[in-house]
PDB file of N, CA and C in Angstrom:
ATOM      1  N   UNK A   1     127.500 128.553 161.211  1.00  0.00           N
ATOM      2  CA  UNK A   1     127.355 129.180 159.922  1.00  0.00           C
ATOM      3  C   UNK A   1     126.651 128.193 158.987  1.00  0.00           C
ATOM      4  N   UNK A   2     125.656 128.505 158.277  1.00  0.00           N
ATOM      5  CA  UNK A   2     124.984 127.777 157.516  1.00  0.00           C
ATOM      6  C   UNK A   2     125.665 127.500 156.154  1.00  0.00           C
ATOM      7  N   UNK A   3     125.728 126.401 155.709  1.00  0.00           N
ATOM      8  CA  UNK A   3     126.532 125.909 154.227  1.00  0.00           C
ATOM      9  C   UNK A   3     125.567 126.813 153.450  1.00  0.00           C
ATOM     10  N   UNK A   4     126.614 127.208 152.341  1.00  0.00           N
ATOM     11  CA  UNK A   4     125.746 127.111 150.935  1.00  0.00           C
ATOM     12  C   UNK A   4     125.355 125.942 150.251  1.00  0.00           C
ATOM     13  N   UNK A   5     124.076 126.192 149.335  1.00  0.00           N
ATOM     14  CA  UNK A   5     123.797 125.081 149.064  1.00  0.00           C
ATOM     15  C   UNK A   5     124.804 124.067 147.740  1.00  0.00           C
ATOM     16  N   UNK A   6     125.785 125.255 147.200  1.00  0.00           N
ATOM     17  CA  UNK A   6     126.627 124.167 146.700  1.00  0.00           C
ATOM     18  C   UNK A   6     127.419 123.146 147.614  1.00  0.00           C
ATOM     19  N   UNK A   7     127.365 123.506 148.822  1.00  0.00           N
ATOM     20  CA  UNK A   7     127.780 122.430 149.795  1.00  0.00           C
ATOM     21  C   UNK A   7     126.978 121.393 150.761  1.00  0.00           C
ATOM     22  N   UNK A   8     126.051 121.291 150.472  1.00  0.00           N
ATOM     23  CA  UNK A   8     124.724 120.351 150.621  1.00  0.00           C
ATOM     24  C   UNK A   8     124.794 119.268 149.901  1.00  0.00           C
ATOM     25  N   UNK A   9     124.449 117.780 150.632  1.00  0.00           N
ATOM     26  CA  UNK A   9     124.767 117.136 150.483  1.00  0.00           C
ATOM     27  C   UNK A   9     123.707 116.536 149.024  1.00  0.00           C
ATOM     28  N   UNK A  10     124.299 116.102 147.875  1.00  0.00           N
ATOM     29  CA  UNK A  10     122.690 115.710 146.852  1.00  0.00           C
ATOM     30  C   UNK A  10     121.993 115.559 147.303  1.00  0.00           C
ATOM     31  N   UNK A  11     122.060 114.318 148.011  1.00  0.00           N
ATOM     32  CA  UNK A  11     120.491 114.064 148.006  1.00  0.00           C
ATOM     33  C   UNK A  11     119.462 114.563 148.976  1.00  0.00           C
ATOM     34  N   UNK A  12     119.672 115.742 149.383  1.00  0.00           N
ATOM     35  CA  UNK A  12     118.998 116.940 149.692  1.00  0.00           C
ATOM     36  C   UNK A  12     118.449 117.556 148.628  1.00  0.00           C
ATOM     37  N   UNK A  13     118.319 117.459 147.517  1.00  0.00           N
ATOM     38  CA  UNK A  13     117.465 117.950 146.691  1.00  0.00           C
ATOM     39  C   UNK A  13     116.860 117.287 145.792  1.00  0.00           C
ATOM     40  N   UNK A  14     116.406 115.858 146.400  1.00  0.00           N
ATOM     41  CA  UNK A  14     115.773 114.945 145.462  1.00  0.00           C
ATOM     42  C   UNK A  14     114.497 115.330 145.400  1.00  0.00           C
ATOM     43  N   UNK A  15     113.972 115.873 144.205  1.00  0.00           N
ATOM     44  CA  UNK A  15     112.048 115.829 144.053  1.00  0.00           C
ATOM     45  C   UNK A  15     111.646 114.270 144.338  1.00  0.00           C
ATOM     46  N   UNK A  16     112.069 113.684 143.835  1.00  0.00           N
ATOM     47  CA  UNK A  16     111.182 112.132 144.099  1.00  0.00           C
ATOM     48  C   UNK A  16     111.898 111.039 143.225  1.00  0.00           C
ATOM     49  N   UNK A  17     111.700 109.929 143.795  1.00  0.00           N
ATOM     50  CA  UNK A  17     112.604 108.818 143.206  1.00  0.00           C
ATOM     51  C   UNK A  17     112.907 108.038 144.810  1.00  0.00           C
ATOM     52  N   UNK A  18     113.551 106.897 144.738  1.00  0.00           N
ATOM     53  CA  UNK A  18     115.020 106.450 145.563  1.00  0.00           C
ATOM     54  C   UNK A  18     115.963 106.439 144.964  1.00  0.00           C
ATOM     55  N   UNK A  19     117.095 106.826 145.724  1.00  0.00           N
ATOM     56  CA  UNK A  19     118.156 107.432 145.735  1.00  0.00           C
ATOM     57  C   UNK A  19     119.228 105.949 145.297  1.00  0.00           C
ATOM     58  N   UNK A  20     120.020 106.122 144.312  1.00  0.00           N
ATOM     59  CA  UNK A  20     120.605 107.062 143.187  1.00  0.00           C
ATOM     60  C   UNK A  20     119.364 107.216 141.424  1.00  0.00           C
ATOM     61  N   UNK A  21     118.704 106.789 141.770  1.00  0.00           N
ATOM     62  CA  UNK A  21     117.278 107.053 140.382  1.00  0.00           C
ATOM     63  C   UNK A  21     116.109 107.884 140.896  1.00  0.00           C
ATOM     64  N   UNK A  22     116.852 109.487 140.502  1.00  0.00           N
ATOM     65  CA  UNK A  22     115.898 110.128 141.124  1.00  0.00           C
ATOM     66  C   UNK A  22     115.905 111.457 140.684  1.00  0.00           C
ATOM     67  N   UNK A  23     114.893 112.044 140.454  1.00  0.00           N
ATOM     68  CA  UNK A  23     114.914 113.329 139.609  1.00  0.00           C
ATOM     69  C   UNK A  23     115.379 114.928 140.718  1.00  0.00           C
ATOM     70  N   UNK A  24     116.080 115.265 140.150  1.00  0.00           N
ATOM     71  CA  UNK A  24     116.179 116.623 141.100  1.00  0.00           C
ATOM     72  C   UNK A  24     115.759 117.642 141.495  1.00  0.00           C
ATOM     73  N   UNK A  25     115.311 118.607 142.307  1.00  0.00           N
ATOM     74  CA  UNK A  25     114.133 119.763 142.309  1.00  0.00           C
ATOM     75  C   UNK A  25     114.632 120.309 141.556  1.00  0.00           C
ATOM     76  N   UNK A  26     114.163 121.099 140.722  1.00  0.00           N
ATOM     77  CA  UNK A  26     114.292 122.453 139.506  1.00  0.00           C
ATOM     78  C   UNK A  26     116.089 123.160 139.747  1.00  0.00           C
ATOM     79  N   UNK A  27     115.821 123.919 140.861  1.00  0.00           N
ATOM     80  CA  UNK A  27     116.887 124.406 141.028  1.00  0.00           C
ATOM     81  C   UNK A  27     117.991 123.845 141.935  1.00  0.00           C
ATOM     82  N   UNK A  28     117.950 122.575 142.005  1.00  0.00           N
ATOM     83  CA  UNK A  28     119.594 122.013 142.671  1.00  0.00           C
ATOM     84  C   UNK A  28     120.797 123.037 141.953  1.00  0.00           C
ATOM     85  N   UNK A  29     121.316 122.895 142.884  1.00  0.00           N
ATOM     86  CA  UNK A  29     122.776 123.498 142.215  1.00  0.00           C
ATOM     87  C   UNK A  29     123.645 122.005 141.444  1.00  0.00           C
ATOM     88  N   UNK A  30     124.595 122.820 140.424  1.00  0.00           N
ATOM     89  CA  UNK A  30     125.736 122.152 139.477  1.00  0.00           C
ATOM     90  C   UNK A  30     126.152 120.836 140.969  1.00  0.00           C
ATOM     91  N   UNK A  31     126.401 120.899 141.931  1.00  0.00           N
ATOM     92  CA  UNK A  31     127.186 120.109 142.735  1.00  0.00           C
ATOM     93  C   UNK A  31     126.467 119.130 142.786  1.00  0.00           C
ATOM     94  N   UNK A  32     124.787 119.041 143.603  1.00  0.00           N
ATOM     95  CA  UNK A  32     123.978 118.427 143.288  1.00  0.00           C
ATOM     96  C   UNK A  32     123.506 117.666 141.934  1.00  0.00           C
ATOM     97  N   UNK A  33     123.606 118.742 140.930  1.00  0.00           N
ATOM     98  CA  UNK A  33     123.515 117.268 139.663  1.00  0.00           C
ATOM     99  C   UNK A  33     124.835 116.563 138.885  1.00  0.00           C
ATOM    100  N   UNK A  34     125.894 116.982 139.520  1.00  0.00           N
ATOM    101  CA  UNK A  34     126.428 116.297 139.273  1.00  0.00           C
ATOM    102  C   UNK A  34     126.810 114.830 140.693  1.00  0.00           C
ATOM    103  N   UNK A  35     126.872 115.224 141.655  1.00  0.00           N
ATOM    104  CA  UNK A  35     126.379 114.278 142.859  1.00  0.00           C
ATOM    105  C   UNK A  35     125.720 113.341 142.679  1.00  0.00           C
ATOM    106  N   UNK A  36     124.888 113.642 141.943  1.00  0.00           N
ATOM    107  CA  UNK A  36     123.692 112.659 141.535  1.00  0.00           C
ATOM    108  C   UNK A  36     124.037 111.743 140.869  1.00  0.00           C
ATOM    109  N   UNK A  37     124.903 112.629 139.209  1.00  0.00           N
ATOM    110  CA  UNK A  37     125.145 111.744 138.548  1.00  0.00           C
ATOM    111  C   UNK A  37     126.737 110.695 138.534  1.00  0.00           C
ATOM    112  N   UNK A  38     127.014 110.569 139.600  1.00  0.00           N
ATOM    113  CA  UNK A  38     128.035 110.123 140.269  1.00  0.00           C
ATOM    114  C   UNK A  38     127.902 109.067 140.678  1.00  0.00           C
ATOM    115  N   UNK A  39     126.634 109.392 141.592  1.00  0.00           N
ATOM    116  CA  UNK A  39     126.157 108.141 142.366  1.00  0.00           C
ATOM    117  C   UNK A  39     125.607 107.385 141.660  1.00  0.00           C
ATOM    118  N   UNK A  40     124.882 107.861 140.651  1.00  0.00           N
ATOM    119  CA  UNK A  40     124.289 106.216 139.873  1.00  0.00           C
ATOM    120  C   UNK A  40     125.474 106.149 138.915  1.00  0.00           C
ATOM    121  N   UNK A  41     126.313 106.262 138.105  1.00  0.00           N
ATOM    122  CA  UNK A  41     127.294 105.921 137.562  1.00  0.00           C
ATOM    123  C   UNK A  41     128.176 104.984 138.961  1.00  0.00           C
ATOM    124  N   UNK A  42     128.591 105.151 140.079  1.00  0.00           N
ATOM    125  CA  UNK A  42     129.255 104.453 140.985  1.00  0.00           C
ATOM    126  C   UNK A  42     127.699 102.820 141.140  1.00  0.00           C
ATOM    127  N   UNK A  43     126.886 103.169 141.209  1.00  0.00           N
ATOM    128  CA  UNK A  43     126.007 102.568 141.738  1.00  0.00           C
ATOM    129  C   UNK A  43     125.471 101.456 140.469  1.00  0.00           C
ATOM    130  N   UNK A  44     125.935 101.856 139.542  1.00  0.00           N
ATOM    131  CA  UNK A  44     125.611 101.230 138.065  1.00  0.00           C
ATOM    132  C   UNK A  44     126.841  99.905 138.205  1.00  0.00           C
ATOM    133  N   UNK A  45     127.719 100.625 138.056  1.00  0.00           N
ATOM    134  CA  UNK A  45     129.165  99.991 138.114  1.00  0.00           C
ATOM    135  C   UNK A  45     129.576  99.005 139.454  1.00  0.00           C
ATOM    136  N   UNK A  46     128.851  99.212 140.560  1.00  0.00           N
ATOM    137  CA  UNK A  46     129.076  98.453 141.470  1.00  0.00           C
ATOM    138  C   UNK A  46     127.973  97.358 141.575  1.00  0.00           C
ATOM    139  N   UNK A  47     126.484  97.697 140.930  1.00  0.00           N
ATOM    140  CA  UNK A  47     125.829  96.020 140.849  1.00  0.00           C
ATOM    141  C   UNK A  47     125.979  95.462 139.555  1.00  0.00           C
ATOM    142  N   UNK A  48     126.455  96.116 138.484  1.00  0.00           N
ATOM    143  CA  UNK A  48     127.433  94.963 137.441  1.00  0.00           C
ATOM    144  C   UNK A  48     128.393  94.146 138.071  1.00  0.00           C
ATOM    145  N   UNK A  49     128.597  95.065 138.237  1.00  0.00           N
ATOM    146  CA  UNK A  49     130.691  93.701 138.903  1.00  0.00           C
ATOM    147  C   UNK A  49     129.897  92.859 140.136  1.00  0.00           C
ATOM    148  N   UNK A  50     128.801  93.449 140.930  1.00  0.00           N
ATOM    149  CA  UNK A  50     128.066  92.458 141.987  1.00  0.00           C
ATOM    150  C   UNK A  50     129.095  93.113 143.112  1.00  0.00           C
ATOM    151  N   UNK A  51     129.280  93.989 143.454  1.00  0.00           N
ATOM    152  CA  UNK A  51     129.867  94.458 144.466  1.00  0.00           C
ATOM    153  C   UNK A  51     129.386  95.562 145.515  1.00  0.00           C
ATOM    154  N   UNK A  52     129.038  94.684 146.920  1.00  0.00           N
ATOM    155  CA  UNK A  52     129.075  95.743 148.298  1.00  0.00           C
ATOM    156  C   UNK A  52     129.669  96.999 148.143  1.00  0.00           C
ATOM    157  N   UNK A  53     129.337  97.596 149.291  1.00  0.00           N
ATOM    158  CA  UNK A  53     130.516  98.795 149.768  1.00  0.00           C
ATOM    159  C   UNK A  53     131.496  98.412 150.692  1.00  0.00           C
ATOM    160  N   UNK A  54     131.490  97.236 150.999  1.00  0.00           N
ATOM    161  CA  UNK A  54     132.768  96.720 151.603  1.00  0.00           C
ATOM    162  C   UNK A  54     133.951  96.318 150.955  1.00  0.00           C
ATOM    163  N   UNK A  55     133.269  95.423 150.164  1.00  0.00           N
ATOM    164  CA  UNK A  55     134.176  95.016 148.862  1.00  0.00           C
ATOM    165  C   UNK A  55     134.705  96.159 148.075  1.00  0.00           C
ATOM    166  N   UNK A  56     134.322  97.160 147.398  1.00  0.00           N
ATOM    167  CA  UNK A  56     134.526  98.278 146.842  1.00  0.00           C
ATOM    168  C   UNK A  56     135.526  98.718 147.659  1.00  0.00           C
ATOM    169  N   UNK A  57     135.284  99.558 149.018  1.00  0.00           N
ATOM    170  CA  UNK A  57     136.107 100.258 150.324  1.00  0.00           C
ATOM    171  C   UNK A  57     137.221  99.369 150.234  1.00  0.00           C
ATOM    172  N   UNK A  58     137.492  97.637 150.235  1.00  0.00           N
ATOM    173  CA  UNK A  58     138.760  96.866 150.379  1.00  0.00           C
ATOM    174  C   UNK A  58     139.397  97.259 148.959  1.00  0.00           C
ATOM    175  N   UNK A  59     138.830  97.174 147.470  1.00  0.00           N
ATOM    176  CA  UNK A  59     139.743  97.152 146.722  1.00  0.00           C
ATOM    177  C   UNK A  59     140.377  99.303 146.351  1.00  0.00           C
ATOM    178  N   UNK A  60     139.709 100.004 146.743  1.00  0.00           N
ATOM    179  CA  UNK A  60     139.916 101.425 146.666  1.00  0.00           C
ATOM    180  C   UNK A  60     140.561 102.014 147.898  1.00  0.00           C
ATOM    181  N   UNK A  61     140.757 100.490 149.346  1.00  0.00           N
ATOM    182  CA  UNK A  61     141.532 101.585 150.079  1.00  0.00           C
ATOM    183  C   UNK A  61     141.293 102.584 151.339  1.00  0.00           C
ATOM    184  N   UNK A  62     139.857 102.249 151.186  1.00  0.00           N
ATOM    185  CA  UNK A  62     139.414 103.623 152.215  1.00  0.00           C
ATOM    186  C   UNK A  62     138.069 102.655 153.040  1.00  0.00           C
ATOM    187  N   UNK A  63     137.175 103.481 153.867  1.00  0.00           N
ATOM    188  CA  UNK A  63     136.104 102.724 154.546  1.00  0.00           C
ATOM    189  C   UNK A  63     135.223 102.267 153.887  1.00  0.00           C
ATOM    190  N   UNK A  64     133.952 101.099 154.433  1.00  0.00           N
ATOM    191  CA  UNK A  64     133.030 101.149 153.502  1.00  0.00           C
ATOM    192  C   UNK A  64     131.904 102.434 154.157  1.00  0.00           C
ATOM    193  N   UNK A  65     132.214 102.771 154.934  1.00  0.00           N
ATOM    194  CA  UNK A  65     131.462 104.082 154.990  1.00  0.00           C
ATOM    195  C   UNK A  65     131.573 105.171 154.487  1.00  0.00           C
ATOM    196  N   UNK A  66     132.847 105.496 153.435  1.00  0.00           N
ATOM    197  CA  UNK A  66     133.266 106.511 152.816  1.00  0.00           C
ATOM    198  C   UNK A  66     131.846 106.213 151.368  1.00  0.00           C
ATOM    199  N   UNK A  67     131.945 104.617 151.000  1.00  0.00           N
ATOM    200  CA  UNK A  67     131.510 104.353 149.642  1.00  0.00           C
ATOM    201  C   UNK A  67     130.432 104.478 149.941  1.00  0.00           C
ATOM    202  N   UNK A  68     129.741 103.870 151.052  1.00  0.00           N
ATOM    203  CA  UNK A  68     128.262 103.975 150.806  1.00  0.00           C
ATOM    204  C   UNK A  68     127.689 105.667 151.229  1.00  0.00           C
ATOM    205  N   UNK A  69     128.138 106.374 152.192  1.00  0.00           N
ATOM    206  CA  UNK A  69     128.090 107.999 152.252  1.00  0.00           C
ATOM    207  C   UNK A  69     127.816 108.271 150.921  1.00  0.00           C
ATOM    208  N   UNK A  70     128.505 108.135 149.576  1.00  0.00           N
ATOM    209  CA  UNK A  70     128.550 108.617 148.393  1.00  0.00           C
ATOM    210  C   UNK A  70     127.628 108.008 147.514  1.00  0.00           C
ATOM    211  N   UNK A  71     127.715 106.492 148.078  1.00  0.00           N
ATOM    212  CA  UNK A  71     126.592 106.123 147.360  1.00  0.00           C
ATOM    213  C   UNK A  71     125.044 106.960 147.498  1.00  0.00           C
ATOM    214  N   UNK A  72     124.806 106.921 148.996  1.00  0.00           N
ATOM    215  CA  UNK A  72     124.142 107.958 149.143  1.00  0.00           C
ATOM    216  C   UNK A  72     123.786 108.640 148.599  1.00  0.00           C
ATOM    217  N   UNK A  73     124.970 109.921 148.262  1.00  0.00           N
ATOM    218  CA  UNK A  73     124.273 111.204 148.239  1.00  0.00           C
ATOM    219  C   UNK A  73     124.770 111.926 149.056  1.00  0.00           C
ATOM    220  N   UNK A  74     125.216 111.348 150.151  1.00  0.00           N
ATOM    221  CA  UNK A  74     125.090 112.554 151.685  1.00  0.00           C
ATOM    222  C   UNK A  74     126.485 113.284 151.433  1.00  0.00           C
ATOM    223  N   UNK A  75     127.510 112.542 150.981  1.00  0.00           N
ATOM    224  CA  UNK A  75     128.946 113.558 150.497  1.00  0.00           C
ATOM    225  C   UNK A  75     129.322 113.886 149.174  1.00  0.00           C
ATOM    226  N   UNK A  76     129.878 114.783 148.958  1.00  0.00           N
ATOM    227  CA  UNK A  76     129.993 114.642 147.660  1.00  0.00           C
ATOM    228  C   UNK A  76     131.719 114.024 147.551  1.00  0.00           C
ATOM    229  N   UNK A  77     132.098 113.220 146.546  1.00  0.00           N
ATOM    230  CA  UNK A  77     133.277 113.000 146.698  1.00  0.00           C
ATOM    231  C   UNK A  77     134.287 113.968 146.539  1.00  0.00           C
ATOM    232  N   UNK A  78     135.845 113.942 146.831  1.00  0.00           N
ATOM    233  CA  UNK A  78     136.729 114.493 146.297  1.00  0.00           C
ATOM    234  C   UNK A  78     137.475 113.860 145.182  1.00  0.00           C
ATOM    235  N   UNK A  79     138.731 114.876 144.490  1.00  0.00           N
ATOM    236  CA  UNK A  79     139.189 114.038 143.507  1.00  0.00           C
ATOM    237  C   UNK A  79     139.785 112.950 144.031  1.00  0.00           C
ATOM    238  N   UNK A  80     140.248 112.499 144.857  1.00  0.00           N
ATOM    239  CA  UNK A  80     141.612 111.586 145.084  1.00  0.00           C
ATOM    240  C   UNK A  80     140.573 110.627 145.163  1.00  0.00           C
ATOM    241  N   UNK A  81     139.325 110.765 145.989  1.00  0.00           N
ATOM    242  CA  UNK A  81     138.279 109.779 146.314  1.00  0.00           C
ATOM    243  C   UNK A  81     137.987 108.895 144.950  1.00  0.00           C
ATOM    244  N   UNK A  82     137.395 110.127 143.654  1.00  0.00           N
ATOM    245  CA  UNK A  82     136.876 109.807 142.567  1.00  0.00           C
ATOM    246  C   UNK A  82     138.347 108.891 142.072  1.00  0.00           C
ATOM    247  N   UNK A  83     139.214 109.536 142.024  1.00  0.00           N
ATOM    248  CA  UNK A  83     140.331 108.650 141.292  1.00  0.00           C
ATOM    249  C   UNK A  83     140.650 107.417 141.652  1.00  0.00           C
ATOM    250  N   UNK A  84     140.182 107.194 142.759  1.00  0.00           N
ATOM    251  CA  UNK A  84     140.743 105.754 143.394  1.00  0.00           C
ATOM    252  C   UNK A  84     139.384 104.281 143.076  1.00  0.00           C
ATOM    253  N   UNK A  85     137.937 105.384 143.161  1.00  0.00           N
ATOM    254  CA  UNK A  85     136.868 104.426 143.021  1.00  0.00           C
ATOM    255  C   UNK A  85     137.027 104.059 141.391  1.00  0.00           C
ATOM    256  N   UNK A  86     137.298 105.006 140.822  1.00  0.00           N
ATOM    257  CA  UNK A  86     137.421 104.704 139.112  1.00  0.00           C
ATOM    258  C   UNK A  86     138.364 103.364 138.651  1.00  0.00           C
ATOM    259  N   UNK A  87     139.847 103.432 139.641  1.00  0.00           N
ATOM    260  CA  UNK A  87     140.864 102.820 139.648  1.00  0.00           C
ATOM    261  C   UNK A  87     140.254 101.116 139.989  1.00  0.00           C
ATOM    262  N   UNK A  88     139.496 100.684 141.088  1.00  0.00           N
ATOM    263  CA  UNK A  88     139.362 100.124 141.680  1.00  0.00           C
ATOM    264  C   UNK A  88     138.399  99.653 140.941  1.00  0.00           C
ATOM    265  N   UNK A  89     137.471 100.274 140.314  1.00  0.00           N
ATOM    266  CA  UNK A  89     136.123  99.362 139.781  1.00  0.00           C
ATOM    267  C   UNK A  89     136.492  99.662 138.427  1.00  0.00           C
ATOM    268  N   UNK A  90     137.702 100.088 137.847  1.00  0.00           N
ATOM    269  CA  UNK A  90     137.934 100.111 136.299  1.00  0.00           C
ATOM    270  C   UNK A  90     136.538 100.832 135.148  1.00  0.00           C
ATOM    271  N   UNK A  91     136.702 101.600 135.874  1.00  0.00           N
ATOM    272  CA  UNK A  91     135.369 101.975 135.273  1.00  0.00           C
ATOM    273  C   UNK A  91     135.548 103.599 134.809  1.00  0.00           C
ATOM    274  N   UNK A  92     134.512 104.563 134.489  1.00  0.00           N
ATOM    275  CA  UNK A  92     134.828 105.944 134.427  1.00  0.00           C
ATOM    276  C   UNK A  92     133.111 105.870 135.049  1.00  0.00           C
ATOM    277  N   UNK A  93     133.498 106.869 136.530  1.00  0.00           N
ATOM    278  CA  UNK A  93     132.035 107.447 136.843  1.00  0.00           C
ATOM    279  C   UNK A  93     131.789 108.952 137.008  1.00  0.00           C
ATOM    280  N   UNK A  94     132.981 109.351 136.791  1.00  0.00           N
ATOM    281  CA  UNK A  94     132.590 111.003 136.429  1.00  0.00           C
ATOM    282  C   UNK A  94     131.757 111.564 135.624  1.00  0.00           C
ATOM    283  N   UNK A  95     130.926 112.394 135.763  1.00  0.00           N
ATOM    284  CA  UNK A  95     129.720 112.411 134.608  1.00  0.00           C
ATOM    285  C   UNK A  95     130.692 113.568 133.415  1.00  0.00           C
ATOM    286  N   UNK A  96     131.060 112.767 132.878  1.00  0.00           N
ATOM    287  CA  UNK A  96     131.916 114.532 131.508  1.00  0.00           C
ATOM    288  C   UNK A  96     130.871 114.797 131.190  1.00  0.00           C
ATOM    289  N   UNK A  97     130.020 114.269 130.581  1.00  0.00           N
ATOM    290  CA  UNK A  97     129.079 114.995 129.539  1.00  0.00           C
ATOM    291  C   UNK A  97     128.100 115.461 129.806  1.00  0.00           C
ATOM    292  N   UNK A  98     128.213 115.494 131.367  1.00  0.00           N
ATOM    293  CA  UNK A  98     126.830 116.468 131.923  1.00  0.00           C
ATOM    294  C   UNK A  98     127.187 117.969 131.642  1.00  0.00           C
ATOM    295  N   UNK A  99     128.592 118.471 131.692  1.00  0.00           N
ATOM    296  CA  UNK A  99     128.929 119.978 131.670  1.00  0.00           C
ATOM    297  C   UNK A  99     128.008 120.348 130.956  1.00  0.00           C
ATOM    298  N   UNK A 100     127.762 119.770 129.362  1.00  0.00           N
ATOM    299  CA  UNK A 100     127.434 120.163 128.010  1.00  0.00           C
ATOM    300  C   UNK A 100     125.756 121.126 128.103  1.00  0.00           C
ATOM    301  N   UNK A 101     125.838 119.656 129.557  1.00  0.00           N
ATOM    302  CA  UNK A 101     123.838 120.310 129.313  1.00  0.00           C
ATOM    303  C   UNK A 101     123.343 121.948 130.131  1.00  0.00           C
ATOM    304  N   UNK A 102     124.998 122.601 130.511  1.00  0.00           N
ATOM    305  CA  UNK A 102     124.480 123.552 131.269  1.00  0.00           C
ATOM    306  C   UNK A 102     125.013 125.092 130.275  1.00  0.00           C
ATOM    307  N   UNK A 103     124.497 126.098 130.692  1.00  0.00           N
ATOM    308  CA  UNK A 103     125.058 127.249 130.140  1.00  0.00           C
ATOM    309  C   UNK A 103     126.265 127.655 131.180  1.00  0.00           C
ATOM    310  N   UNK A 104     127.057 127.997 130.520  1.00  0.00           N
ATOM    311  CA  UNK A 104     128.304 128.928 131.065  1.00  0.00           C
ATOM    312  C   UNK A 104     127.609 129.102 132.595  1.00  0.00           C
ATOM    313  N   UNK A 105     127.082 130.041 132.361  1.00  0.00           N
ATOM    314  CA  UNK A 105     126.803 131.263 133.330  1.00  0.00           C
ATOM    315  C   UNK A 105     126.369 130.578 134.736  1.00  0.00           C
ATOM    316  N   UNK A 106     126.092 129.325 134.753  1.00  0.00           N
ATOM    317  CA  UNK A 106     125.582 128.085 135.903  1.00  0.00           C
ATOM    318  C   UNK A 106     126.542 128.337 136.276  1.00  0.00           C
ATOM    319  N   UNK A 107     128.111 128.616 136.370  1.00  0.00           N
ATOM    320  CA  UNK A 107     128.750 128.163 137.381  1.00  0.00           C
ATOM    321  C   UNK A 107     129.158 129.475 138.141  1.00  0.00           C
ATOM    322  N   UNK A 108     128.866 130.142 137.538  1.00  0.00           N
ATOM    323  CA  UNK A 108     128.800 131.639 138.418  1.00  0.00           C
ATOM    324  C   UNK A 108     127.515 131.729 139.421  1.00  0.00           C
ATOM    325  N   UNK A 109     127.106 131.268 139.165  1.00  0.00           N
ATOM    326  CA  UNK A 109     126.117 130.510 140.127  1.00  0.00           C
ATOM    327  C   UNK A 109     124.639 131.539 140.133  1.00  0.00           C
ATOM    328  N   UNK A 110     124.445 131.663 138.152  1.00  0.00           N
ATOM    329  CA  UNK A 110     123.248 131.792 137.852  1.00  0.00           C
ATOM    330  C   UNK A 110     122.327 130.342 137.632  1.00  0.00           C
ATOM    331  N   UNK A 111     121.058 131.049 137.717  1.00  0.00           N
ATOM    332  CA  UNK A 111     120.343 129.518 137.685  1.00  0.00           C
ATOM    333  C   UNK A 111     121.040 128.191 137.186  1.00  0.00           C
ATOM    334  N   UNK A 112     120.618 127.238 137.595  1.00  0.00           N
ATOM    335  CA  UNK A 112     121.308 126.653 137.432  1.00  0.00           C
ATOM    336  C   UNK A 112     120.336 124.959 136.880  1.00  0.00           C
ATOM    337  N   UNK A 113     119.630 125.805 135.712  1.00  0.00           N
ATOM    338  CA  UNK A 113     118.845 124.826 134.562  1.00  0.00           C
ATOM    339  C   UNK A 113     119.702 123.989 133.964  1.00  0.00           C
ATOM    340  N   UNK A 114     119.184 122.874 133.436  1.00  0.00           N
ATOM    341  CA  UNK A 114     120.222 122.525 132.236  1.00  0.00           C
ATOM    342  C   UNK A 114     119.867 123.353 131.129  1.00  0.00           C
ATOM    343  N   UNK A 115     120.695 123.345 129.731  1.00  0.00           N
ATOM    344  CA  UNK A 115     119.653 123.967 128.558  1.00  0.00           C
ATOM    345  C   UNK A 115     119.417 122.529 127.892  1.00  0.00           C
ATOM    346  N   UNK A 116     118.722 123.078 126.988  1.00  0.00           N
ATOM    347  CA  UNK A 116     117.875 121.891 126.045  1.00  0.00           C
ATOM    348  C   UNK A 116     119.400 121.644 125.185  1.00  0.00           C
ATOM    349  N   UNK A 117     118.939 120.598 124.757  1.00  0.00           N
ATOM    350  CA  UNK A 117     119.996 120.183 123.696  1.00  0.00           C
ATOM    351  C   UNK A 117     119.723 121.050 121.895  1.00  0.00           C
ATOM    352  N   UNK A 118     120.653 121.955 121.686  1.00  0.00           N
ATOM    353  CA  UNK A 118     120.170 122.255 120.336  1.00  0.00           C
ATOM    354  C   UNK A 118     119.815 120.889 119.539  1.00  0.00           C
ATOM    355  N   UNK A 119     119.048 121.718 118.210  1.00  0.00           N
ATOM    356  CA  UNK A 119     118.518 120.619 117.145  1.00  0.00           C
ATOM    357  C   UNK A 119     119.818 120.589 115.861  1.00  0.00           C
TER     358      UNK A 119
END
């Protein structure tokens, strides 16, 4: 059975860049931009502190193949995942304030643009 594409991994819909600085095709789905913006928030936060995905995986608990997968792109995390990398690198990499840039209706899984920012 073929995934939907809210279950595709981000960085399957990178227009161009390397991966985590990289713009998304038009219509990625909500999972995808937020995937995205995950990974460079994790990826921001892990060459400040100067930290591997090994190092990361030892202080959060889990593999370093879980961290770098995500670093990636190729999974998207879960919560317990997100809660533990946040915990571990003291940081916040959940994107909140991406919701803002979408209309409602994106998660019903109409297009799925950002809107412009009113003036």
């Amino acid at each position: 059975m073929a995934r939907s594409r809210d279950h595709q991994p981000p960085a399957d819909f990178v227009a161009h860049g390397q991966w985590p600085l990289v713009t998304l095709v038009p219509d990625a789905p909500l999972t995808a931009r937020f995937g995205a913006a995950f990974a460079l928030n994790l990826y921001t936060a892990m060459t400040g502190q100067g930290l591997s995905d090994r190092a990361l995986a030892k202080r959060a608990g889990f593999s370093h193949t879980t961290v770098g997968r995500i670093a990636r792109g190729e999974v998207l995390p879960d919560l317990g995942t997100i809660a533990r990398l946040e915990v571990a690198l003291q940081a916040d990499l959940y994107p909140f304030g991406l919701r803002a840039t979408f209309d409602p209706s994106a998660a019903a899984g109409a297009p799925d643009e950002p809107v412009p920012p009113s003036a």
